[in-house]
C-alpha atoms as a PDB file:
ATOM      1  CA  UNK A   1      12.186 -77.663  87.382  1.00  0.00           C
ATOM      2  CA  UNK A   2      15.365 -75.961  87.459  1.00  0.00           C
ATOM      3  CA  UNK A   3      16.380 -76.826  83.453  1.00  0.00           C
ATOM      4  CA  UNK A   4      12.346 -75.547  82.921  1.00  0.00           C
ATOM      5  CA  UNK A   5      13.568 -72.434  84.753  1.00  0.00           C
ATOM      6  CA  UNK A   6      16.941 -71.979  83.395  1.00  0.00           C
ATOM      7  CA  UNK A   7      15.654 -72.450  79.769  1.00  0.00           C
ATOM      8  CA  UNK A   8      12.917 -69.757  80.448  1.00  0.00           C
ATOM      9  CA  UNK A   9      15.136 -67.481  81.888  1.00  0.00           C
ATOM     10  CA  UNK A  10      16.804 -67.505  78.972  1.00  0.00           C
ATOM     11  CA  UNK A  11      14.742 -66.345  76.646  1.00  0.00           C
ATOM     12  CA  UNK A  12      13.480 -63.645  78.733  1.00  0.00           C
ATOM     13  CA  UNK A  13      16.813 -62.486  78.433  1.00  0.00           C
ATOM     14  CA  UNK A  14      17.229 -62.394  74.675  1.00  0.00           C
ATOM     15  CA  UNK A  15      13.678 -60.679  74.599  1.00  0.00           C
ATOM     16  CA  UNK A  16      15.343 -58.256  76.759  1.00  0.00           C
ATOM     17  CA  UNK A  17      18.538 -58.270  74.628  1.00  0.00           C
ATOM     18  CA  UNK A  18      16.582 -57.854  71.528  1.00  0.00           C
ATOM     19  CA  UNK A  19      13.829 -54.909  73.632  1.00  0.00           C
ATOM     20  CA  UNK A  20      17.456 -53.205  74.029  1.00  0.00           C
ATOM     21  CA  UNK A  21      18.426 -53.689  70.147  1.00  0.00           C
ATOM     22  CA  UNK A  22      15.495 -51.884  69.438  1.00  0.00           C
ATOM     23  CA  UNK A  23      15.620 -49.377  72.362  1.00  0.00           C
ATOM     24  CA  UNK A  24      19.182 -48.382  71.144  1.00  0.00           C
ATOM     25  CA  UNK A  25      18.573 -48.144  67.404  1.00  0.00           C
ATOM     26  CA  UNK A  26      15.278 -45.884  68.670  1.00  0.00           C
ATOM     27  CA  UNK A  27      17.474 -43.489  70.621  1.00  0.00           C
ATOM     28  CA  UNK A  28      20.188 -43.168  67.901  1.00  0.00           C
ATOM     29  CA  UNK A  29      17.234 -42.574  65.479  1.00  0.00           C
ATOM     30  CA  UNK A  30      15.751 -39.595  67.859  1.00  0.00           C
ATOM     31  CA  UNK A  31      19.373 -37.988  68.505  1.00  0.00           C
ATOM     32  CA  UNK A  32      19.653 -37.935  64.760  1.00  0.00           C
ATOM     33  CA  UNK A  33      16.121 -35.621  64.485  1.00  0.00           C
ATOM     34  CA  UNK A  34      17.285 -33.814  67.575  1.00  0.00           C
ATOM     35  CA  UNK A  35      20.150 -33.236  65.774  1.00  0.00           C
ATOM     36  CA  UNK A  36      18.375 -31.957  62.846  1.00  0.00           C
ATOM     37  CA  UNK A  37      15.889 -29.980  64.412  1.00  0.00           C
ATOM     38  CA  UNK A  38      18.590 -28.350  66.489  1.00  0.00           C
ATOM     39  CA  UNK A  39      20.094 -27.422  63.288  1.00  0.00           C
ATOM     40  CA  UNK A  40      16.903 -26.296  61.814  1.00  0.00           C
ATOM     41  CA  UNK A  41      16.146 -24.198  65.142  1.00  0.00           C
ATOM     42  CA  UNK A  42      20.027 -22.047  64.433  1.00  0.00           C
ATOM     43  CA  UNK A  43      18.861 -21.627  61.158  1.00  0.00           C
ATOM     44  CA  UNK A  44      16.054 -20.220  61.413  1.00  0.00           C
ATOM     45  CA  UNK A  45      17.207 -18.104  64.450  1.00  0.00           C
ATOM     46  CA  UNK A  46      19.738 -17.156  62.226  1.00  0.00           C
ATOM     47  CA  UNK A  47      17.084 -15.968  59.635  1.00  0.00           C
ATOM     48  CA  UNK A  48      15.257 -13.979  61.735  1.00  0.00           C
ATOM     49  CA  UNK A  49      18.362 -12.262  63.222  1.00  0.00           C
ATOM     50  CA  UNK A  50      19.475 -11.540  59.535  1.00  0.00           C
ATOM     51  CA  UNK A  51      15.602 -10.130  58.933  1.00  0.00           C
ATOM     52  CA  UNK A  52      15.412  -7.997  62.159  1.00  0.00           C
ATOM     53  CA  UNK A  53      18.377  -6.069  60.703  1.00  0.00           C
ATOM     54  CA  UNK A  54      17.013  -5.555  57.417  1.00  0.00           C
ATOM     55  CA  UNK A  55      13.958  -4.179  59.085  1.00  0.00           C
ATOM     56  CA  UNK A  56      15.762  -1.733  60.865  1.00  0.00           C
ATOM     57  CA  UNK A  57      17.761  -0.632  58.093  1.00  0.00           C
ATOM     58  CA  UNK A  58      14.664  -0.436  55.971  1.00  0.00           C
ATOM     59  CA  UNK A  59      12.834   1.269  58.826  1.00  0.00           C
ATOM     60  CA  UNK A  60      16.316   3.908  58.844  1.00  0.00           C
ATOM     61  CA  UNK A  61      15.783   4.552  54.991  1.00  0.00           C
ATOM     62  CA  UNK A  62      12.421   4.910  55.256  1.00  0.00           C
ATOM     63  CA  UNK A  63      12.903   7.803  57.420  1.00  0.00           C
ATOM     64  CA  UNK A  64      15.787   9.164  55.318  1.00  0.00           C
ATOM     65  CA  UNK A  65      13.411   9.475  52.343  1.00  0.00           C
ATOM     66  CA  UNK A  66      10.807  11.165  54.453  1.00  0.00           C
ATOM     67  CA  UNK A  67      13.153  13.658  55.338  1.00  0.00           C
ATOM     68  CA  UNK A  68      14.403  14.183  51.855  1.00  0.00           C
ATOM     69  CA  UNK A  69      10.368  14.246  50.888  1.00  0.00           C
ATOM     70  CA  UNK A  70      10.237  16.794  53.253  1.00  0.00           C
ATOM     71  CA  UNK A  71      13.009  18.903  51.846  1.00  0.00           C
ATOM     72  CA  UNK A  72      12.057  18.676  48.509  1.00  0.00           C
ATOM     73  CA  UNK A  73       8.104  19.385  48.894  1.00  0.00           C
ATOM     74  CA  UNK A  74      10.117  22.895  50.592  1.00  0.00           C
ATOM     75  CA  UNK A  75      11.688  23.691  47.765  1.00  0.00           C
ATOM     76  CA  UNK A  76       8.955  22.804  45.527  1.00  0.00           C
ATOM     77  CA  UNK A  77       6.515  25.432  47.203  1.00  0.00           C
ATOM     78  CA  UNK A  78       9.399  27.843  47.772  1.00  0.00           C
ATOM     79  CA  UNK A  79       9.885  27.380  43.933  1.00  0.00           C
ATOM     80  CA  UNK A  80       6.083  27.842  43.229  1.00  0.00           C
ATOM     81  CA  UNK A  81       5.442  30.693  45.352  1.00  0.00           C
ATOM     82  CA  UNK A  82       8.486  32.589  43.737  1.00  0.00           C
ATOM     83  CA  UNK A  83       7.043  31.580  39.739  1.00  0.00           C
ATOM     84  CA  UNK A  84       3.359  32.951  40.929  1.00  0.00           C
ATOM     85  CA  UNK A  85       5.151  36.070  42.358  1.00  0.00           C
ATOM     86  CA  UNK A  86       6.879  36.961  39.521  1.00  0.00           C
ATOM     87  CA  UNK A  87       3.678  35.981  37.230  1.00  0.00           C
ATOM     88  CA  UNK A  88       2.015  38.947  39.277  1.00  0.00           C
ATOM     89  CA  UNK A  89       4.792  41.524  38.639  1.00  0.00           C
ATOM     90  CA  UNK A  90       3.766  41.586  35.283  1.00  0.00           C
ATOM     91  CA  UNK A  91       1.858  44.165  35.484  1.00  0.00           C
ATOM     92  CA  UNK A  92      -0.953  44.506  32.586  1.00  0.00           C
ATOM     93  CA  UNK A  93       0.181  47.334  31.109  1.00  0.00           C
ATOM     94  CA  UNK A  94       3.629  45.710  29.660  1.00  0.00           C
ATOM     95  CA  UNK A  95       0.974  43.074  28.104  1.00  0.00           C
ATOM     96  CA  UNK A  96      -1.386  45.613  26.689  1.00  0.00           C
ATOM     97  CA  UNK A  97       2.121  47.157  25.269  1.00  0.00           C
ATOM     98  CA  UNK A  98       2.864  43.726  23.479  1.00  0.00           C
ATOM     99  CA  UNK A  99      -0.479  43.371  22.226  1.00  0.00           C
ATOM    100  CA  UNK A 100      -0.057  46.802  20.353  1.00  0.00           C
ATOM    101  CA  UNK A 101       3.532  46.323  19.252  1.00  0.00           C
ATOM    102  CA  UNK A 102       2.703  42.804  18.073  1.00  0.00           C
ATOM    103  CA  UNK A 103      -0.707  44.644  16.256  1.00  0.00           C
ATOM    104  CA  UNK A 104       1.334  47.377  14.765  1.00  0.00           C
ATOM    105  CA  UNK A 105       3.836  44.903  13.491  1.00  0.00           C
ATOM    106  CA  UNK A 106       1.111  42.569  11.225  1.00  0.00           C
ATOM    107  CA  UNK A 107      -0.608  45.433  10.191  1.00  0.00           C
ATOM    108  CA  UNK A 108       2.897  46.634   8.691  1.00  0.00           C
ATOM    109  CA  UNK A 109       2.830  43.383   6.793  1.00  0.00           C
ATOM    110  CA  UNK A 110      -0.488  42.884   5.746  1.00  0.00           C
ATOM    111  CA  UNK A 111      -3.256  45.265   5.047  1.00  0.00           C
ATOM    112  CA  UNK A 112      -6.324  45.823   6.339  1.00  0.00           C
ATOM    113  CA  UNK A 113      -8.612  44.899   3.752  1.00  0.00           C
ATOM    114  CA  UNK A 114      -6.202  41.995   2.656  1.00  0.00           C
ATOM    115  CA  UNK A 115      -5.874  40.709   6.008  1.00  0.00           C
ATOM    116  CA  UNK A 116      -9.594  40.511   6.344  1.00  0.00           C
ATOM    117  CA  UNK A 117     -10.299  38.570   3.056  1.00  0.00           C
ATOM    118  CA  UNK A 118      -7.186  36.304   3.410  1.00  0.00           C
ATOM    119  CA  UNK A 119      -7.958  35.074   7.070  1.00  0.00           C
ATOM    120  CA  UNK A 120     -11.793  34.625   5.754  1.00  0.00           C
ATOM    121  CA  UNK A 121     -10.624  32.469   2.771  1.00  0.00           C
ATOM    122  CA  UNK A 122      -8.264  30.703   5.023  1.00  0.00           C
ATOM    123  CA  UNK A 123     -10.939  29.623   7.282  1.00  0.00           C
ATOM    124  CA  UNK A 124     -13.408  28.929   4.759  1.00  0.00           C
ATOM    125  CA  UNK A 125     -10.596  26.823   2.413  1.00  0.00           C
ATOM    126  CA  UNK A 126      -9.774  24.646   6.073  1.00  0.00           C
ATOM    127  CA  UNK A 127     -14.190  24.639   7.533  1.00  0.00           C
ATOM    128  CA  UNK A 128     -13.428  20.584   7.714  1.00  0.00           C
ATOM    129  CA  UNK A 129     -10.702  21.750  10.590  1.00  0.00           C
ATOM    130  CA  UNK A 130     -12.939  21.435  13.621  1.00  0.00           C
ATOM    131  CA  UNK A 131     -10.885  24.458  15.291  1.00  0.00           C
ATOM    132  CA  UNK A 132     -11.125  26.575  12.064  1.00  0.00           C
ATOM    133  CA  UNK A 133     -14.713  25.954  11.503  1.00  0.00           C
ATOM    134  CA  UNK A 134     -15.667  27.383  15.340  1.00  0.00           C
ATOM    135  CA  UNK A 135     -13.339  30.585  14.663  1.00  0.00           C
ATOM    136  CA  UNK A 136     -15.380  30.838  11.194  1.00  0.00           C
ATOM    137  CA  UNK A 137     -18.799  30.678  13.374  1.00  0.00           C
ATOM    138  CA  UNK A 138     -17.018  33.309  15.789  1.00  0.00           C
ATOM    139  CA  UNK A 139     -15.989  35.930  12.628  1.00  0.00           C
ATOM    140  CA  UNK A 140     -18.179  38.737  13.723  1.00  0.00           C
ATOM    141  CA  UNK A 141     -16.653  38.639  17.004  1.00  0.00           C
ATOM    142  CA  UNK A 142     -12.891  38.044  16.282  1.00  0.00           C
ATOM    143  CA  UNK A 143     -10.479  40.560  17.238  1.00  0.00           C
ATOM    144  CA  UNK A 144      -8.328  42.377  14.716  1.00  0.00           C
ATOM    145  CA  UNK A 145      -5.129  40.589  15.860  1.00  0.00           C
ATOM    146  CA  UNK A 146      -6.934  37.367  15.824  1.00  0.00           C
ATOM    147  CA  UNK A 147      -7.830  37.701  12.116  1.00  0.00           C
ATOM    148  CA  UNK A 148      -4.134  39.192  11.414  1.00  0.00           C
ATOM    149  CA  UNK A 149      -2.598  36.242  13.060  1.00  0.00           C
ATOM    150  CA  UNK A 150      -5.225  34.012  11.201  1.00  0.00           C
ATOM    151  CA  UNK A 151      -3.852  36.163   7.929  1.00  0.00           C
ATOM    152  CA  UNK A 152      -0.355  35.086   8.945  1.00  0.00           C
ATOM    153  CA  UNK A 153      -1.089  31.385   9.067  1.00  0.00           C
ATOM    154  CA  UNK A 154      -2.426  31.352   5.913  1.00  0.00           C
ATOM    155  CA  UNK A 155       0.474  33.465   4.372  1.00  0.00           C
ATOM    156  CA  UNK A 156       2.832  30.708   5.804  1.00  0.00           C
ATOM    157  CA  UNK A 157       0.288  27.597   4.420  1.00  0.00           C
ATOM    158  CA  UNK A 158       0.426  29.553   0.794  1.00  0.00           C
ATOM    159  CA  UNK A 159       4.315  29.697   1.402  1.00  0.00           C
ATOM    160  CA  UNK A 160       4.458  25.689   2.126  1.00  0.00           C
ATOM    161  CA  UNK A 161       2.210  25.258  -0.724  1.00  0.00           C
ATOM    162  CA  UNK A 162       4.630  27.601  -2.916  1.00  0.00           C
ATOM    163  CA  UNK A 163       7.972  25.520  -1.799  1.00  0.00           C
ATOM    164  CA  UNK A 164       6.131  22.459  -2.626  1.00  0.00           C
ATOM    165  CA  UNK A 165       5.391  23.826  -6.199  1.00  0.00           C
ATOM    166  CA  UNK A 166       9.172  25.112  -6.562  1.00  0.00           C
ATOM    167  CA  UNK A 167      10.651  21.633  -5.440  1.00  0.00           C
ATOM    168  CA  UNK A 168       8.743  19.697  -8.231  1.00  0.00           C
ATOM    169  CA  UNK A 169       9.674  22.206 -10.605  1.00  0.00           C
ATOM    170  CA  UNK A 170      12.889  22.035  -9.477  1.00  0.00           C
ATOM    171  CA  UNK A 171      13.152  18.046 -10.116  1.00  0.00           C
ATOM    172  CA  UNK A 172      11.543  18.522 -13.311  1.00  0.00           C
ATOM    173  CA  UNK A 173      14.124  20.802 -14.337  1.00  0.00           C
ATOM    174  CA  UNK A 174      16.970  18.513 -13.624  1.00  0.00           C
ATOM    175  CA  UNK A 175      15.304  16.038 -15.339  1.00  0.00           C
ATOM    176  CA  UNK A 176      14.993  18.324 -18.617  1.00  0.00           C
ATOM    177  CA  UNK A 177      18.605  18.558 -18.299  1.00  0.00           C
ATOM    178  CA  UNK A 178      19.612  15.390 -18.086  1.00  0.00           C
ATOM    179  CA  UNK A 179      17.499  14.752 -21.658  1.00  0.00           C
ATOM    180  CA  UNK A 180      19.479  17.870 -22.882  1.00  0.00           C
ATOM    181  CA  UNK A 181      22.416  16.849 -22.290  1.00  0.00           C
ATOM    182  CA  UNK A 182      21.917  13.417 -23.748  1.00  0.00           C
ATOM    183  CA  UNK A 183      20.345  15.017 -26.928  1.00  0.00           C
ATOM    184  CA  UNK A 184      23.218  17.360 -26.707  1.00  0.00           C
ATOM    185  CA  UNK A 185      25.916  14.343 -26.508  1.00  0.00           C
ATOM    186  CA  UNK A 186      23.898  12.574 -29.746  1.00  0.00           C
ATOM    187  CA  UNK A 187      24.159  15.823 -31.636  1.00  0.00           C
ATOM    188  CA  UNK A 188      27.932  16.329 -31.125  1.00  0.00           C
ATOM    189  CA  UNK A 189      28.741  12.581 -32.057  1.00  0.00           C
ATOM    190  CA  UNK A 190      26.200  13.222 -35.328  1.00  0.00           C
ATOM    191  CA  UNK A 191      27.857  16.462 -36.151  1.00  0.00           C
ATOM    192  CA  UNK A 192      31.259  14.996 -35.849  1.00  0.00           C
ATOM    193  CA  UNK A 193      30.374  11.923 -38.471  1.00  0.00           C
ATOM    194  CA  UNK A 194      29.273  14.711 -40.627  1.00  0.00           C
ATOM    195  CA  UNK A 195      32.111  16.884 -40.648  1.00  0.00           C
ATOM    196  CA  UNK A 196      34.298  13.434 -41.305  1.00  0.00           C
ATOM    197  CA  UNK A 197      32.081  12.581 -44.077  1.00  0.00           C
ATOM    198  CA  UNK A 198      32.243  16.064 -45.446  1.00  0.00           C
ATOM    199  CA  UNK A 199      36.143  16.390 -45.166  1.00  0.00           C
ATOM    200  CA  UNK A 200      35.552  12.673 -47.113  1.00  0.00           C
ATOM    201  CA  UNK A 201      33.754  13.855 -49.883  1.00  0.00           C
ATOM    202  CA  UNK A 202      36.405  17.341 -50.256  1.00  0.00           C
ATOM    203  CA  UNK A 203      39.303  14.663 -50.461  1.00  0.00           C
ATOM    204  CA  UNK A 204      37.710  12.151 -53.358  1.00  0.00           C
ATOM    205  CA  UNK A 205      36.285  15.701 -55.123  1.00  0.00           C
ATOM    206  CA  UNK A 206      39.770  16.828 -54.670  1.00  0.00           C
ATOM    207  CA  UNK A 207      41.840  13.844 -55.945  1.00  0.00           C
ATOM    208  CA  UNK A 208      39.126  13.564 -58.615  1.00  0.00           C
ATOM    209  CA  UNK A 209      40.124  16.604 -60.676  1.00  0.00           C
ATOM    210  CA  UNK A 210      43.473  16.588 -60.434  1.00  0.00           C
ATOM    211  CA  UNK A 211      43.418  13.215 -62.245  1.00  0.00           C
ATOM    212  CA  UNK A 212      41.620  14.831 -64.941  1.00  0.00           C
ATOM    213  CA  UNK A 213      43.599  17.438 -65.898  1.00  0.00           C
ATOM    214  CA  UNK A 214      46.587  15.276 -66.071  1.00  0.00           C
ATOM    215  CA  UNK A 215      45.076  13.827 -68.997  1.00  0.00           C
ATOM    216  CA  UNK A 216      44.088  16.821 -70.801  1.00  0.00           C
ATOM    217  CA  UNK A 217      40.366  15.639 -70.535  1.00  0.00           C
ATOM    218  CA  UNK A 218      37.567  18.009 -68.827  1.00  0.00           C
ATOM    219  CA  UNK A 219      34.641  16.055 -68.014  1.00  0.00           C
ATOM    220  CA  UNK A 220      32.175  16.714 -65.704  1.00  0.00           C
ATOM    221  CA  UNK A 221      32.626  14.868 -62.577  1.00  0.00           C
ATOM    222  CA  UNK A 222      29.363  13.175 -61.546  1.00  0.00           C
ATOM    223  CA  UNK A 223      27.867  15.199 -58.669  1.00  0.00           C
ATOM    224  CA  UNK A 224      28.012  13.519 -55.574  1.00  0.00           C
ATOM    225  CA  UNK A 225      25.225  13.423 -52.537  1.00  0.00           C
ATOM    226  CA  UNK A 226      26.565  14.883 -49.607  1.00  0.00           C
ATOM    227  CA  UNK A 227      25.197  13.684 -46.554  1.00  0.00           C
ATOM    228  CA  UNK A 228      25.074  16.735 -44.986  1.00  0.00           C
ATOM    229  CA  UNK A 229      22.544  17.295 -47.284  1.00  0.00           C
ATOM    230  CA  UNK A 230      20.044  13.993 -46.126  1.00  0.00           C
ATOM    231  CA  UNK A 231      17.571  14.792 -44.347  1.00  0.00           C
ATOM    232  CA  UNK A 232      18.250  13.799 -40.508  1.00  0.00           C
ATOM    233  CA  UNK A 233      15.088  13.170 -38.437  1.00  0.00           C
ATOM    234  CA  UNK A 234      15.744  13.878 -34.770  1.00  0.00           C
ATOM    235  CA  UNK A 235      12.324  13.566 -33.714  1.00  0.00           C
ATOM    236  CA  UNK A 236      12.392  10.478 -31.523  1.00  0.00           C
ATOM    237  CA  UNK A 237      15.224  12.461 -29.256  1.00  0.00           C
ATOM    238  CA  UNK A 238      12.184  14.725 -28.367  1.00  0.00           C
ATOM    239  CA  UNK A 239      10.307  12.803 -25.295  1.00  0.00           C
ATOM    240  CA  UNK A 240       7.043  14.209 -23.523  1.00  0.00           C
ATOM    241  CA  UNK A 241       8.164  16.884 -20.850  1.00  0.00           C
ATOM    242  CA  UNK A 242       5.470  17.767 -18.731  1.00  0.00           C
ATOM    243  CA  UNK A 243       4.806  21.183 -17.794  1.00  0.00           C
ATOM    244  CA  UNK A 244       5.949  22.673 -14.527  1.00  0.00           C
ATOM    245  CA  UNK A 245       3.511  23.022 -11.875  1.00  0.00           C
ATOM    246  CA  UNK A 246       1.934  26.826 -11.439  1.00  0.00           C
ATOM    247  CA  UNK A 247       2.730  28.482  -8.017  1.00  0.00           C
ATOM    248  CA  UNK A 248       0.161  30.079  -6.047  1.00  0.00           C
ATOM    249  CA  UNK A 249      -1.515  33.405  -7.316  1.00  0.00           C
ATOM    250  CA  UNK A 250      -1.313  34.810  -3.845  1.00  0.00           C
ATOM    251  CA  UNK A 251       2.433  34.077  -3.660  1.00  0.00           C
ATOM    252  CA  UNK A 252       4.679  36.870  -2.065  1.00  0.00           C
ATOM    253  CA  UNK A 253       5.930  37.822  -5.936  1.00  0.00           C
ATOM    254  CA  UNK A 254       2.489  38.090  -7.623  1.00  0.00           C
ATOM    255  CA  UNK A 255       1.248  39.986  -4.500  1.00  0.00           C
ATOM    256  CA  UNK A 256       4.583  42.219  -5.461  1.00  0.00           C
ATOM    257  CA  UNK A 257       3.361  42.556  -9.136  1.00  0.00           C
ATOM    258  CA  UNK A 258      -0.005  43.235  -8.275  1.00  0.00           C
ATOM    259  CA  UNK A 259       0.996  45.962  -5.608  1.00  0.00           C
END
């Protein structure tokens, strides 16, 4: 009984031996999460520490900029109020004055009857204009300094028009000189062969008769072609030009003429 005992005893003892195995490698396994989670925990109490102060300091600029708001929506309507008061000491009169003076000044450069007809053509020439064909339906009603001003922005399209005429006149031009002064160069090289050919022909005419009368003999000495006299066909130096483009009959010179 007592070897029965003694052997049973022992093995509850290594069951116990191996319960505390486990029991120990359980408890180092849990103090390594505690560990963790303690670490976790200063973390995120650091976080939140680290996020209350940007809170406040985004709750401290956000009042900053309300205050500068503030100041600025001040000086807007102090800025305001002073443009709408100074909009009302214009009194109507000074207007009224520029409206007359600006009148006076037109009529000065257009007439009457001219600035009537040329502000009608203008409107009629530009109907597909949505804006030009509702001032056109409005004629009868238009005020004189509306059809002078109308009279004016036609003057100035006929002046684009005009510049646009002179500028491809102007290239044409240069282009007429450049042939010209080819042709030119082709003449002078063909006028100096001449001239060498001519000085030729003096030289053998020349040393020609003075043989002759060395010998006592006077015969006629056959009668050389000059080339100066052939026949020198410059035709093909001649290309097509084409004409220069006609400027506008109501340009500021012809107006001139006809006045």
């Amino acid at each position: 009984m007592n070897a029965v005992a003694l052997k049973k005893f022992v093995e509850e003892n290594q069951k116990l031996a191996l319960e505390c195995s486990n029991l120990l490698a359980a408890c180092n396994k849990w103090e390594r999460e505690c560990s963790l989670y303690d670490h976790d925990r200063e973390a995120l109490m650091d976080f939140a520490n680290e996020a209350d102060e940007r809170a406040k300091e985004a709750e401290m600029r956000n009042f900053d900029l309300e205050e500068e708001k503030k100041k600025l929506e001040e000086e807007l309507n102090f800025y305001k109020f002073r443009s709408e008061r100074q909009m009302d000491e214009v009194s109507t009169d000074d207007l009224h004055e520029e409206q007359i003076l600006l009148d006076a000044l037109l009529t000065a450069m257009f007439g009457k009857d001219e600035t009537t007809s040329t502000a009608n053509s203008f409107l009629e020439a530009h109907s597909g204009v949505e804006e030009c064909h509702k001032l056109l339906k409005m004629w009868t009603s238009l005020k004189p300094l509306t059809q002078k001003v109308l009279a004016l922005a036609a003057e100035a399209k006929n002046l684009e028009k005009d510049k646009d005429h002179l500028t491809i006149n102007l290239h044409r031009a240069e282009e007429e000189v450049n042939v010209l002064f080819e042709e030119n160069n082709i003449l002078n090289e063909e006028n100096k062969r001449l001239i060498r050919l001519c000085h030729r022909e003096k030289h053998i005419s020349g040393s020609g008769g003075g043989s002759l009368s060395g010998k006592g003999k006077r015969k006629s000495s056959p009668k050389l072609s000059s080339p100066v006299e052939k026949k020198i066909d410059f035709g093909n130096l001649d290309p097509q030009r084409q004409p220069l483009s006609p400027l506008q009959s109501n340009s500021p010179e012809s107006r001139m003429r006809k006045k």
